[in-house]
C-alpha atoms as a PDB file:
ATOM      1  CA  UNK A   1      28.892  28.141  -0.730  1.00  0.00           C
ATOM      2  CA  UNK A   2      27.297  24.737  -0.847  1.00  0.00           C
ATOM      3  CA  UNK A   3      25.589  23.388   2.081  1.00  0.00           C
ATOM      4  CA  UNK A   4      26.527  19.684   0.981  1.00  0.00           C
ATOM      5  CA  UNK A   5      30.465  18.394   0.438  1.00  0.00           C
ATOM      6  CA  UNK A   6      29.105  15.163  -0.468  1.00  0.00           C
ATOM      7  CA  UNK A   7      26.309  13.699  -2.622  1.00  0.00           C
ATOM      8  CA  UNK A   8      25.231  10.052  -2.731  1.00  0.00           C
ATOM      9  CA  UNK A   9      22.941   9.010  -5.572  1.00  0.00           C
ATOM     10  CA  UNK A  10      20.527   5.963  -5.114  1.00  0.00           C
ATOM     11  CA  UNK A  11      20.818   4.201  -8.869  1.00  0.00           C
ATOM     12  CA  UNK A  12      17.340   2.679  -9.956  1.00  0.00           C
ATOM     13  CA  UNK A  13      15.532   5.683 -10.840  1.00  0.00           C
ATOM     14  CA  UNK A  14      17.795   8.174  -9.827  1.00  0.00           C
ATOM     15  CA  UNK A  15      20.675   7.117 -12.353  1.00  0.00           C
ATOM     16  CA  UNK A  16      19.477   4.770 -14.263  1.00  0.00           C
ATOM     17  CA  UNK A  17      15.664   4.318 -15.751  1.00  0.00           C
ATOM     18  CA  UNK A  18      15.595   0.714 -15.080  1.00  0.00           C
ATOM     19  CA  UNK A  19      12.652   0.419 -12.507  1.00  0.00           C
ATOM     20  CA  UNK A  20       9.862  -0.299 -15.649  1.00  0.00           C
ATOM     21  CA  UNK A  21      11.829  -2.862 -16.799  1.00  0.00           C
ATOM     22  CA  UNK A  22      13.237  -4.488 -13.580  1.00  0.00           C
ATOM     23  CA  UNK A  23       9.819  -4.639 -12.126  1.00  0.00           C
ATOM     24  CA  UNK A  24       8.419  -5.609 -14.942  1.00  0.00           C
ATOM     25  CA  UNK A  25      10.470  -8.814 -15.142  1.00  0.00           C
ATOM     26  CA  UNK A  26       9.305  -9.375 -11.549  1.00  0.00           C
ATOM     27  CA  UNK A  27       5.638  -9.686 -12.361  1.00  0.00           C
ATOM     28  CA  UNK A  28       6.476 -11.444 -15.761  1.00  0.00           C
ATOM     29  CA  UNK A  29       7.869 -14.386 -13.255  1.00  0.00           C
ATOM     30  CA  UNK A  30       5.860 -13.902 -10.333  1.00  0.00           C
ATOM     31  CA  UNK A  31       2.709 -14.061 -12.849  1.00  0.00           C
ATOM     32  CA  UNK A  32       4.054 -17.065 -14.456  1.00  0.00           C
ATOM     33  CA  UNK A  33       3.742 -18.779 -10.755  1.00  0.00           C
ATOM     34  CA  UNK A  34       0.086 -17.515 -10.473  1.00  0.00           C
ATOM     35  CA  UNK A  35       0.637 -14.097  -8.843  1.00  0.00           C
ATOM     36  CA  UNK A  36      -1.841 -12.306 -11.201  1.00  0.00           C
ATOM     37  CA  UNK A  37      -0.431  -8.952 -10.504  1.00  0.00           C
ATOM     38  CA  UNK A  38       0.583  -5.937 -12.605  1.00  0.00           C
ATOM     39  CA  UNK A  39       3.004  -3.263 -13.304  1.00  0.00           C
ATOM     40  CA  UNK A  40       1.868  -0.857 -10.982  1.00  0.00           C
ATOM     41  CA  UNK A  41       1.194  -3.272  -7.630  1.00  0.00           C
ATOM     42  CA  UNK A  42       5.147  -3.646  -8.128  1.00  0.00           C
ATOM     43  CA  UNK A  43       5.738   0.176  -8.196  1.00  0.00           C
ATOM     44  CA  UNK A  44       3.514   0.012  -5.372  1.00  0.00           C
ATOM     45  CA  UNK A  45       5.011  -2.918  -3.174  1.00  0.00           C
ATOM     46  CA  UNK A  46       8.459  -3.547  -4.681  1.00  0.00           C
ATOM     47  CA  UNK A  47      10.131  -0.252  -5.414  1.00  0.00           C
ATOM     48  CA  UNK A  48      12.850   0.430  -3.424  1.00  0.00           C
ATOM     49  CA  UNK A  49      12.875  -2.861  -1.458  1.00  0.00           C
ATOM     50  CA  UNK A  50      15.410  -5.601  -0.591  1.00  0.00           C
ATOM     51  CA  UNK A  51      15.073  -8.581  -3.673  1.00  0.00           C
ATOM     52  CA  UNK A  52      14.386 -10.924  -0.396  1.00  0.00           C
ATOM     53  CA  UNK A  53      11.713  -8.777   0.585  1.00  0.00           C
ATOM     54  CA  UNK A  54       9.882  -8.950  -2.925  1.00  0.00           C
ATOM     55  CA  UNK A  55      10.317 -12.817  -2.988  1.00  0.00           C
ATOM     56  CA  UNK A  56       8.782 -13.053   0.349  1.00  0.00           C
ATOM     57  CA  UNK A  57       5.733 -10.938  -0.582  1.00  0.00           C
ATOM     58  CA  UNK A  58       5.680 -12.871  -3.838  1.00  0.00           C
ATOM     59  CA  UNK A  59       5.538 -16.098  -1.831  1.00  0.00           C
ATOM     60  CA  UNK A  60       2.705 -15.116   0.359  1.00  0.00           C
ATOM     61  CA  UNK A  61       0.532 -13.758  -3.051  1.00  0.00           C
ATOM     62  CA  UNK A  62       1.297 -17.541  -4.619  1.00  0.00           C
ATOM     63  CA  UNK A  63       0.798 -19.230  -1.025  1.00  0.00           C
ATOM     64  CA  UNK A  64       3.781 -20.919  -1.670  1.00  0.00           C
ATOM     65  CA  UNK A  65       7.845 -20.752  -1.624  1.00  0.00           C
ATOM     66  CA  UNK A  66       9.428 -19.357  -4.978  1.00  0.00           C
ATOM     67  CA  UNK A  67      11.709 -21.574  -6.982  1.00  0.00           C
ATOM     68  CA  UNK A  68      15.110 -21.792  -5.360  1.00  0.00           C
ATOM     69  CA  UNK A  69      16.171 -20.382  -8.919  1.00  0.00           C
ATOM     70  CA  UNK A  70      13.997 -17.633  -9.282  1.00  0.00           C
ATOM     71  CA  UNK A  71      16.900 -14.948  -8.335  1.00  0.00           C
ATOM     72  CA  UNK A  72      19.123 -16.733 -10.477  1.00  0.00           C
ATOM     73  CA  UNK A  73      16.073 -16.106 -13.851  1.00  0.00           C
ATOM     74  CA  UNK A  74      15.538 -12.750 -12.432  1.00  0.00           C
ATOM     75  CA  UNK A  75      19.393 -11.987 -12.409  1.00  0.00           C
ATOM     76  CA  UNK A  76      19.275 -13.146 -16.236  1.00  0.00           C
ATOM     77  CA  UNK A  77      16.393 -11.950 -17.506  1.00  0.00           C
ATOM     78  CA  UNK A  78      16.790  -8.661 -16.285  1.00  0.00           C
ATOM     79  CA  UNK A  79      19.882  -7.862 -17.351  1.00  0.00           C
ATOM     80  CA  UNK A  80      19.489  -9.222 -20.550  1.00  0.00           C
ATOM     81  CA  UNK A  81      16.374  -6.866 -20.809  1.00  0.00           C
ATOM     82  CA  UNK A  82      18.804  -3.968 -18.969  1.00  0.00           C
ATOM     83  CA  UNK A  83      21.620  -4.421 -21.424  1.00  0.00           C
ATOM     84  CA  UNK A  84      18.740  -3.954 -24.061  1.00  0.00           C
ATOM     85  CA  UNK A  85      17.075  -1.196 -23.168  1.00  0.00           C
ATOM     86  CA  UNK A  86      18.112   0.704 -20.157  1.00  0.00           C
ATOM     87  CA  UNK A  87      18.448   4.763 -20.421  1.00  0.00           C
ATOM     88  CA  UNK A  88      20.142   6.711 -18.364  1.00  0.00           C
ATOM     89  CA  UNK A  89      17.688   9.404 -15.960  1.00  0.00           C
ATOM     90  CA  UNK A  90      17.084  11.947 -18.815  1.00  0.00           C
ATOM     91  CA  UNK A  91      19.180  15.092 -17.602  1.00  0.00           C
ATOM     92  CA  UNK A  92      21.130  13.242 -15.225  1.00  0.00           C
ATOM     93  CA  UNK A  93      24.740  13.097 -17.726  1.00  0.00           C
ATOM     94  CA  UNK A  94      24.539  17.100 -17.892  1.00  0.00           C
ATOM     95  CA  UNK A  95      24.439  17.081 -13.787  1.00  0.00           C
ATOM     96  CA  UNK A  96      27.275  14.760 -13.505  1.00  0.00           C
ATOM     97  CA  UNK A  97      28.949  17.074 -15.677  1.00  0.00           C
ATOM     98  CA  UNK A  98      28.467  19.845 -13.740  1.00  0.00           C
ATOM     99  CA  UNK A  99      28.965  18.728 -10.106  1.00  0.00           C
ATOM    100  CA  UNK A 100      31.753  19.864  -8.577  1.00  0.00           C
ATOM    101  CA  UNK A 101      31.247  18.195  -5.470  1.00  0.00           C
ATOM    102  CA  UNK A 102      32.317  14.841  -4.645  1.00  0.00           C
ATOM    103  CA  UNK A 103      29.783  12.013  -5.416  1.00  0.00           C
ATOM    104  CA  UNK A 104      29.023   8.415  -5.188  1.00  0.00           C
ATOM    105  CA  UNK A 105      25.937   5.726  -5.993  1.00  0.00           C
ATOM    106  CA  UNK A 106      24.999   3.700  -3.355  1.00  0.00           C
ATOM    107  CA  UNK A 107      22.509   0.874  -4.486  1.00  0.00           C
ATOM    108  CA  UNK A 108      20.046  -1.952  -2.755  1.00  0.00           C
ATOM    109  CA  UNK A 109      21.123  -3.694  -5.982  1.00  0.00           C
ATOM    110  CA  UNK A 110      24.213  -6.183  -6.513  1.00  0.00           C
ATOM    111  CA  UNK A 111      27.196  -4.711  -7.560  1.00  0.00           C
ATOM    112  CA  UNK A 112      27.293  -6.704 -10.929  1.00  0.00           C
ATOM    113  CA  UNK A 113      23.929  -4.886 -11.787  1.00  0.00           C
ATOM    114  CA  UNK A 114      24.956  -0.998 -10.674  1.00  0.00           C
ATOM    115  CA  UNK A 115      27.888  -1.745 -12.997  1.00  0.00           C
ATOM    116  CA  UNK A 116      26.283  -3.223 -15.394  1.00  0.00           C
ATOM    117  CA  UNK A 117      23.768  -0.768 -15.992  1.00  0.00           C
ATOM    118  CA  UNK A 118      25.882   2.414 -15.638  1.00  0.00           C
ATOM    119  CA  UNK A 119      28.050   0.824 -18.257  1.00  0.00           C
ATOM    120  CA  UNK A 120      24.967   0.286 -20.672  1.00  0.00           C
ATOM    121  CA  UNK A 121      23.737   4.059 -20.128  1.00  0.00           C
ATOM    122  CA  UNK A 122      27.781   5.736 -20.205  1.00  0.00           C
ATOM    123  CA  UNK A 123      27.594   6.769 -16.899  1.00  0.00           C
ATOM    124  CA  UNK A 124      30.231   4.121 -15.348  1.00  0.00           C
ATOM    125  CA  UNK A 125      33.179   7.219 -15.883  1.00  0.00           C
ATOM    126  CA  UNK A 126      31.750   9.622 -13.821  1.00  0.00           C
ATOM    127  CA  UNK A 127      31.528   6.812 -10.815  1.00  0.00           C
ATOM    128  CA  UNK A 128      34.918   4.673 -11.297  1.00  0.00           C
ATOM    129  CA  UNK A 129      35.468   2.790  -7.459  1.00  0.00           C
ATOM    130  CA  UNK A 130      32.885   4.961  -5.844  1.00  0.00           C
ATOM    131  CA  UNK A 131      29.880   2.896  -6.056  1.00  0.00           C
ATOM    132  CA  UNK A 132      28.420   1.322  -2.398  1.00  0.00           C
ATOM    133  CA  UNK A 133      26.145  -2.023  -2.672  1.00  0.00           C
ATOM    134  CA  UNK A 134      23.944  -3.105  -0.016  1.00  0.00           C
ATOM    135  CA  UNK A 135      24.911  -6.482  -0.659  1.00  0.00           C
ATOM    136  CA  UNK A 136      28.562  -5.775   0.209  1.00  0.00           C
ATOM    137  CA  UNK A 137      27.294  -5.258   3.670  1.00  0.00           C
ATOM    138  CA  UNK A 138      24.297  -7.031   4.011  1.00  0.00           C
ATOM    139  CA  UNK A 139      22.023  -4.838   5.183  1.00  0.00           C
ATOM    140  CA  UNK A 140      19.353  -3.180   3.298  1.00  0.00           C
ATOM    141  CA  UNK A 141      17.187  -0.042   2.562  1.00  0.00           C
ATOM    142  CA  UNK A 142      15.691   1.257   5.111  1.00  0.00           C
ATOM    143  CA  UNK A 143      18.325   0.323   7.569  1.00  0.00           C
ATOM    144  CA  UNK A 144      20.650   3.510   6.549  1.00  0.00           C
ATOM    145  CA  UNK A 145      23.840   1.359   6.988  1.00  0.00           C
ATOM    146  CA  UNK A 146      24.751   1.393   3.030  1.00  0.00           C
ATOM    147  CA  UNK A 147      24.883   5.461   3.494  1.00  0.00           C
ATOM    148  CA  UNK A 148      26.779   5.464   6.430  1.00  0.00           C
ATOM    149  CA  UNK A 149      29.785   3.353   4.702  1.00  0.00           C
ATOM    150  CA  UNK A 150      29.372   5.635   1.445  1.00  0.00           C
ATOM    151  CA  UNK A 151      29.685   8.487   3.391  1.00  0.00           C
ATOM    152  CA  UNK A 152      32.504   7.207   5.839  1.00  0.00           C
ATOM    153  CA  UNK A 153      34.727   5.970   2.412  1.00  0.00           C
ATOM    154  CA  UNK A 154      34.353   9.305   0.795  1.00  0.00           C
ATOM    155  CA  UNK A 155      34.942  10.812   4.028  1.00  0.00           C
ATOM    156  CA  UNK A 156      32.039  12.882   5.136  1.00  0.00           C
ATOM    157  CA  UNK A 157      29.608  12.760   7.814  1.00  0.00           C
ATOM    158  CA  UNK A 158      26.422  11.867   7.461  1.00  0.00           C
ATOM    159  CA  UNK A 159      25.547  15.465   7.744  1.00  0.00           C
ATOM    160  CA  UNK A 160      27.663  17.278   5.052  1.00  0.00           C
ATOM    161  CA  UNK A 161      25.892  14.657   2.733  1.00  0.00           C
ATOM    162  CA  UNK A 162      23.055  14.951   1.029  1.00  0.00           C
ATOM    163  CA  UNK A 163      21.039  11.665  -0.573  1.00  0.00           C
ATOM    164  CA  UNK A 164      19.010  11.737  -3.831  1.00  0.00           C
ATOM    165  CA  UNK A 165      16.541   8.830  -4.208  1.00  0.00           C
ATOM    166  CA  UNK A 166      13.458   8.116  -5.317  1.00  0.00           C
ATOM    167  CA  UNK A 167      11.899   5.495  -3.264  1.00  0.00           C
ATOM    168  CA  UNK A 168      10.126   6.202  -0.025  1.00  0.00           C
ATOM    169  CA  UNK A 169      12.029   3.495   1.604  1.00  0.00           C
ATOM    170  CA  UNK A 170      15.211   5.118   0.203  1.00  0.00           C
ATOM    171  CA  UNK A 171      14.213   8.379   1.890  1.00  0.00           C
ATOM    172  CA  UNK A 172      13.737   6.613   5.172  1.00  0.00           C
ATOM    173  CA  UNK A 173      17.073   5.029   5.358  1.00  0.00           C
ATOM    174  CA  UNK A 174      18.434   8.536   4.884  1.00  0.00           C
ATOM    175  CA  UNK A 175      16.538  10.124   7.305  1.00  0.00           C
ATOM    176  CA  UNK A 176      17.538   7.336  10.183  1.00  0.00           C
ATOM    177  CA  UNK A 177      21.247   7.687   8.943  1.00  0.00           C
ATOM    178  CA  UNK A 178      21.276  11.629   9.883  1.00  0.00           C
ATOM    179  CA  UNK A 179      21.025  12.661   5.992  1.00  0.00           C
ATOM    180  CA  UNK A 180      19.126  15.481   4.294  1.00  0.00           C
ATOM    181  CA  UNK A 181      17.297  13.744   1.205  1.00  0.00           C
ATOM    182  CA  UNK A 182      15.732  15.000  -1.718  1.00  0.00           C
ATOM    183  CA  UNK A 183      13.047  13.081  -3.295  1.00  0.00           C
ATOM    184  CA  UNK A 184      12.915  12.614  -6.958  1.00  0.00           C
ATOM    185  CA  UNK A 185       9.625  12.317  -7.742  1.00  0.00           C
ATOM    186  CA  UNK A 186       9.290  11.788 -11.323  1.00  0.00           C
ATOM    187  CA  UNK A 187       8.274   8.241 -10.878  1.00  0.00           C
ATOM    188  CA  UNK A 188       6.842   8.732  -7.564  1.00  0.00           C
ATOM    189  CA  UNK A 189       3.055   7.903  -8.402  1.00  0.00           C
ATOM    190  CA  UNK A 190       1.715   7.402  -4.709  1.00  0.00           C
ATOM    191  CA  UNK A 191       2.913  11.080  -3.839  1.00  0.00           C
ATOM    192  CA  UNK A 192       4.943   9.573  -0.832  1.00  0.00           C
ATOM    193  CA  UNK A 193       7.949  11.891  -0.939  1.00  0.00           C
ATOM    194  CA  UNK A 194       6.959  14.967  -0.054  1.00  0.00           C
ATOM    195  CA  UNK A 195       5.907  14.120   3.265  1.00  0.00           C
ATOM    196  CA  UNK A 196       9.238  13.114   4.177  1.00  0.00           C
ATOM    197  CA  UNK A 197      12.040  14.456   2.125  1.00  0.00           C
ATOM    198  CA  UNK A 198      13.950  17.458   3.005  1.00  0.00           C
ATOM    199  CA  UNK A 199      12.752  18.657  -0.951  1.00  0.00           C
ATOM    200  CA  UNK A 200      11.403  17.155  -3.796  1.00  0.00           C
ATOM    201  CA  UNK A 201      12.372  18.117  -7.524  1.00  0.00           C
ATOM    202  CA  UNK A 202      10.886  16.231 -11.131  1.00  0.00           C
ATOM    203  CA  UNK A 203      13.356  17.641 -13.241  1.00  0.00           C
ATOM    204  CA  UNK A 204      17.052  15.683 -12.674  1.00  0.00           C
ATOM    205  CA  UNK A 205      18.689  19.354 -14.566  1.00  0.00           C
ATOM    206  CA  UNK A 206      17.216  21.334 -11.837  1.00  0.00           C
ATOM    207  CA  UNK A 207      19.126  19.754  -9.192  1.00  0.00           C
ATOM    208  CA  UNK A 208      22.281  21.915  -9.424  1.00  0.00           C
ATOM    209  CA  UNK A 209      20.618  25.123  -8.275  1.00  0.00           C
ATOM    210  CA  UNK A 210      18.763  23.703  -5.800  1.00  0.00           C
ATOM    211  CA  UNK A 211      22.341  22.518  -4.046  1.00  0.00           C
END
């Protein structure tokens, strides 16, 4: 029997394979304000952060405040560049197929983008109402408050859950929420999630049998 009656999927790299090209839109307009930074210092720094968090670290690389449109170009930019190219996780579809568990995305992302994007990859059907944005609440990865409310709606605890993320500060906000969390790590270059997640897997197929 499984351990778990719940699982709550993180969406940018968990779901959805739209960290390269989110991030990369970040650097294309931080660089364009004299950042001078690359692909992989956002992997680095902005992965799993709040979008206010990344301006602020952009403003102190420039010296400067950002634009008081910059979120607004990001927003566009991005998901013209989503709506373009995004892919779903590669083996993720066949897991959603197979779960037989109840499950749920909870995002650091607006709700206009977790939509947006599971639409573009043909995952939107396996999620319908159950999708949790940090920006419904207002609080943000690591605080585990987005979990919490995910959890609460389907009507679980916190632990009969299990998260799946990929970000180190994802994993944190499930650990302070009372979650187990398994770390995805195919995109996890800095080796960060081992140390804290309850396990780590590469392979998005293999997740069924380790539940």
């Amino acid at each position: 029997m499984n351990k778990y009656k719940c699982i709550i999927f993180d969406c940018d790299g968990v779901l959805v394979d739209s960290e390269p090209i989110g991030n990369q839109v970040l650097v294309d307009l931080a660089n364009e304000l004299g950042a001078n930074i690359n692909l992989e210092y956002a992997f680095e720094n902005f992965k799993g952060n709040s979008f206010r968090n990344c301006v602020n670290h952009i403003a102190k690389l420039i010296g400067k405040d950002v634009p008081n449109d910059f979120e607004t170009i990001y927003r566009q930019r991005s998901y013209t560049k989503f709506k373009e190219e995004i892919q779903p996780i590669s083996g993720v579809k066949e897991v959603l197929e197979v779960l037989r568990i109840p499950f749920c995305v909870a995002s650091s992302g607006p709700e206009t983008k977790i939509k947006l994007n599971l639409e573009a990859t043909g995952l939107i059907k396996y999620f319908t109402d159950n999708i949790f944005s940090c920006y419904k609440i207002g609080k943000w990865k690591p605080d585990p408050s987005v979990f919490i409310w995910a959890a609460n709606t389907m009507g679980f605890e916190p632990k009969e859950c299990l998260v799946i993320e990929d970000s180190i500060i994802g994993v944190e906000a499930a650990i302070r929420g009372g979650f187990d969390v398994f770390g995805y790590t195919a995109h996890d270059y800095l080796d960060q999630l081992p140390k804290k997640a309850t396990k780590t897997f590469s392979e998005m197929l293999i997740l069924p049998e380790l539940l």
